[in-house]
C-alpha atoms as a PDB file:
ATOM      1  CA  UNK A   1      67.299 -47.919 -40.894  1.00  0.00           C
ATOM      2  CA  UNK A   2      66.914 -49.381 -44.321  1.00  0.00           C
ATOM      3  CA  UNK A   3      65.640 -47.957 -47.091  1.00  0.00           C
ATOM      4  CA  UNK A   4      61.777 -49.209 -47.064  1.00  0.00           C
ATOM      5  CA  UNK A   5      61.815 -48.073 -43.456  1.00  0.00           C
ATOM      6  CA  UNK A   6      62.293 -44.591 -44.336  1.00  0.00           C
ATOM      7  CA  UNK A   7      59.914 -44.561 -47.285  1.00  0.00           C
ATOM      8  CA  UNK A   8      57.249 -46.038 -44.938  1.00  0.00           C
ATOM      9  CA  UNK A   9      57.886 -43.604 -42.247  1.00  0.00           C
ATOM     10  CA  UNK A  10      57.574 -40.538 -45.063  1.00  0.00           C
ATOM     11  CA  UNK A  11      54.149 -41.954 -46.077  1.00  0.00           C
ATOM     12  CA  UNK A  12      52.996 -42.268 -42.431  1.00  0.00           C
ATOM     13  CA  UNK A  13      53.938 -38.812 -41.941  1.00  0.00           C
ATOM     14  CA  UNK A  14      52.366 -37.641 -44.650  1.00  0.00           C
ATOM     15  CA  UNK A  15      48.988 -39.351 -44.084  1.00  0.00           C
ATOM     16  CA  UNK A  16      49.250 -37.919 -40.242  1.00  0.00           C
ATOM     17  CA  UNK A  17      50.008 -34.326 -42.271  1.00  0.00           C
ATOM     18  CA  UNK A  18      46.969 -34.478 -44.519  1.00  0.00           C
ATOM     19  CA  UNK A  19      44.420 -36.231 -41.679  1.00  0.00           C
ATOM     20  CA  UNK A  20      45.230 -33.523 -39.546  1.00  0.00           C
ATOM     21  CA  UNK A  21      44.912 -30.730 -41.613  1.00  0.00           C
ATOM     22  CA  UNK A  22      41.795 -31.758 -43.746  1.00  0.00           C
ATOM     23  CA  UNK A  23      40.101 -33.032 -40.544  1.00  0.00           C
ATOM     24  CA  UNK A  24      38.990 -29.347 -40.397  1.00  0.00           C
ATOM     25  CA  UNK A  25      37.110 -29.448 -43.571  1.00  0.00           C
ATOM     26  CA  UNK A  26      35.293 -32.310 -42.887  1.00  0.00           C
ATOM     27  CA  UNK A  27      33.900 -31.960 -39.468  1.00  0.00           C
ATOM     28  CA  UNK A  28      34.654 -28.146 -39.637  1.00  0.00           C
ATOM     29  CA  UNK A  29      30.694 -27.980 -39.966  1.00  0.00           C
ATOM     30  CA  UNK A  30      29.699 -29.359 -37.709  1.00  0.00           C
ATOM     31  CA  UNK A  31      31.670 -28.522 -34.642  1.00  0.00           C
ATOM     32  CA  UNK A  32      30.599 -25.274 -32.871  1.00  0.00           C
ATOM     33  CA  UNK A  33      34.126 -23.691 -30.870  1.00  0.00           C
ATOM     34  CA  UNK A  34      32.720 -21.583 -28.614  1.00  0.00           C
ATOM     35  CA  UNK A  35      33.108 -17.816 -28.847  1.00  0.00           C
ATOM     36  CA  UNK A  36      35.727 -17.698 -25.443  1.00  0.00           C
ATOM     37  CA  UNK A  37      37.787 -20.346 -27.293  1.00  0.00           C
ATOM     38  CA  UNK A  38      37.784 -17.791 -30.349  1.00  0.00           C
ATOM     39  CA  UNK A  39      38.296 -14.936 -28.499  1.00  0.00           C
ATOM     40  CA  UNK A  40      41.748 -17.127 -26.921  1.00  0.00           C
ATOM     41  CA  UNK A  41      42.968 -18.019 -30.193  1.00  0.00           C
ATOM     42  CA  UNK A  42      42.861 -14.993 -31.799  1.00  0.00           C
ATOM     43  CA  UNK A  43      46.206 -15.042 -29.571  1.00  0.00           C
ATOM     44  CA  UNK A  44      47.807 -17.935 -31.044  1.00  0.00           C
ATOM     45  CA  UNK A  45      49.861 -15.913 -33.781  1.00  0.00           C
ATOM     46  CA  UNK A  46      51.117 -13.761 -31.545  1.00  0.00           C
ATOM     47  CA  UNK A  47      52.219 -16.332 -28.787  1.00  0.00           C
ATOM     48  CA  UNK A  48      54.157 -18.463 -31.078  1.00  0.00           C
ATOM     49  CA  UNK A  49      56.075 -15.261 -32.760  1.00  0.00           C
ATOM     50  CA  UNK A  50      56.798 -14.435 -29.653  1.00  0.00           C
ATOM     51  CA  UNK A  51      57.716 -18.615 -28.552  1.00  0.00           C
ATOM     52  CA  UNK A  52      60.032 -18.388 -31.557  1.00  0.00           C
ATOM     53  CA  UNK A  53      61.697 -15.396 -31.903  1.00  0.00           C
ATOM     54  CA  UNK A  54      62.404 -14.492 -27.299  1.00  0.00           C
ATOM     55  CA  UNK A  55      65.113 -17.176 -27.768  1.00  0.00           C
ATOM     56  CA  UNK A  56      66.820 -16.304 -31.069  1.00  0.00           C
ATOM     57  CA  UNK A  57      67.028 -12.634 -29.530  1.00  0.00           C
ATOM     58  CA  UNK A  58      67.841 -13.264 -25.764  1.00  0.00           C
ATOM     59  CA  UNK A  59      69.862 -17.050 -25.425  1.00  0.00           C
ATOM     60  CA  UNK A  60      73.688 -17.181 -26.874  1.00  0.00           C
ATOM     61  CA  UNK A  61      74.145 -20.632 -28.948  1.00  0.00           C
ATOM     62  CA  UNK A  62      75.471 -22.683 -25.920  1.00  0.00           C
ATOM     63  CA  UNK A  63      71.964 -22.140 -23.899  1.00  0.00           C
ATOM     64  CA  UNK A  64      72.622 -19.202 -21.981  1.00  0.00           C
ATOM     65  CA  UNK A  65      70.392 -16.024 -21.641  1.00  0.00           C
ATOM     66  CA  UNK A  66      71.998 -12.700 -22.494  1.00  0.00           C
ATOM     67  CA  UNK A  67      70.750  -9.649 -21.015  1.00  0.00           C
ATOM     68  CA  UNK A  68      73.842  -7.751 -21.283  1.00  0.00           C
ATOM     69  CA  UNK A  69      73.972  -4.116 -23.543  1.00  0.00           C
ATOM     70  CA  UNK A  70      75.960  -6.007 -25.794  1.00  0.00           C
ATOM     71  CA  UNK A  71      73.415  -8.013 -26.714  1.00  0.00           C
ATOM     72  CA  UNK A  72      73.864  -6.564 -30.221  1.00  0.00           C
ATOM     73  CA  UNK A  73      70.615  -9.322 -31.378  1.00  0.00           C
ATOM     74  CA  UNK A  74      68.381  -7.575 -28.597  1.00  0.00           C
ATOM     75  CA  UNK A  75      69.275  -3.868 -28.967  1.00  0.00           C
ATOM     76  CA  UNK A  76      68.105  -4.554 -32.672  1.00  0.00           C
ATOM     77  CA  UNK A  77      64.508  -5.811 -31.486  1.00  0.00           C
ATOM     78  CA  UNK A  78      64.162  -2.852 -29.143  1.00  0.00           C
ATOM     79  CA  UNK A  79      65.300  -0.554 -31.818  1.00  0.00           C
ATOM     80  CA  UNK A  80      63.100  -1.854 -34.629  1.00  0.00           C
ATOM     81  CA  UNK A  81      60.098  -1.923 -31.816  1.00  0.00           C
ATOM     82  CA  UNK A  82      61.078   1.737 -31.119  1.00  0.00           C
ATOM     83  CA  UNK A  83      61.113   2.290 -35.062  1.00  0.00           C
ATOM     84  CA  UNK A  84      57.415   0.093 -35.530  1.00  0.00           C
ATOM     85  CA  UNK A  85      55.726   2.515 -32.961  1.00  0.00           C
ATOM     86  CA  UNK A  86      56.841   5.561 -34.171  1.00  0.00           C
ATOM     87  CA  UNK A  87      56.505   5.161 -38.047  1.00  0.00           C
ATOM     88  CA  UNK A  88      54.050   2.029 -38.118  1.00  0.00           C
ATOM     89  CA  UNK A  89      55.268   0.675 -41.600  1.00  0.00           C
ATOM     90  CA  UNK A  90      56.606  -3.007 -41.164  1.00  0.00           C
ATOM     91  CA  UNK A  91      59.344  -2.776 -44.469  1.00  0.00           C
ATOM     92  CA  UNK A  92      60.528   0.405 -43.137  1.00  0.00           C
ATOM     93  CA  UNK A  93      60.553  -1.390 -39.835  1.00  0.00           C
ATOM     94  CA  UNK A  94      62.583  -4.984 -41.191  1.00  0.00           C
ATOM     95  CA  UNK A  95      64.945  -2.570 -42.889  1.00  0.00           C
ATOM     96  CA  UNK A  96      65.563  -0.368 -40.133  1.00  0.00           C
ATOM     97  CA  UNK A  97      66.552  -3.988 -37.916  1.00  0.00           C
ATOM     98  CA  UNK A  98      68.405  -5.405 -40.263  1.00  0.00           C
ATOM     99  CA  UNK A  99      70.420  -2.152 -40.559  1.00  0.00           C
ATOM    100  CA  UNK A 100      70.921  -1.449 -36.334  1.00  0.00           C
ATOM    101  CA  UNK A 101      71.838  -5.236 -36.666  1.00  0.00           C
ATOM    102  CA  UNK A 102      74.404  -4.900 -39.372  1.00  0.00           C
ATOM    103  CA  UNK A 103      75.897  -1.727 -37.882  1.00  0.00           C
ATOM    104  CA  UNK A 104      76.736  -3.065 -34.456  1.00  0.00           C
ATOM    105  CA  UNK A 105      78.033  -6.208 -35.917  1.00  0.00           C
ATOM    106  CA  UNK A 106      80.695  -3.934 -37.268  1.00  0.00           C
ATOM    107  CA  UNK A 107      80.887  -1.689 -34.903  1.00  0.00           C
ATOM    108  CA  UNK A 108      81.407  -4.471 -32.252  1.00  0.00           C
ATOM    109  CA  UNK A 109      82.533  -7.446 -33.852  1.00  0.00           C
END
């Protein structure tokens, strides 16, 4: 690829960017989304959290899925989960992760 190439496909992915995200503004008006389609993507958050972060907890970095007890990665999760739902405070939650995390990388690294 030469060098114009790549400067022409930045500025066509940067028109596509902005198109697609102001396209909202300017026929946000005027488009109705009905109230099921609402209700669904009230969802969306949620689903792609989950899309993004079920693989980084539960596959090993050659593709395979892990469900072992020594999958140190997804005995943090359930911990901090455990943690969210008793205490409800999300720092107190992240720290309490990252610390299970750190520990059995120590303890069984």
């Amino acid at each position: 690829m030469s060098e114009l190439d790549i400067w022409i496909t930045i500025v066509a992915l940067v028109a596509a960017t902005a198109i697609a995200r102001s396209s909202f503004w300017l026929v946000g008006h005027h488009i109705t989304i009905p109230p099921r389609v609402q209700e669904m993507l009230r969802y969306a958050p949620g689903c792609a959290l989950a899309a993004i972060i079920a693989p980084e907890l539960l596959m090993t970095t050659d593709a395979h899925p892990v469900f072992s007890p020594l999958n140190i990665k997804l005995a943090s999760a359930v911990g901090a989960g455990i943690y969210y739902l008793l205490r409800k405070s999300m720092l107190e939650t992240i720290i309490f992760g990252m610390a299970v995390l750190t520990i059995l990388r120590i303890w069984l690294m």
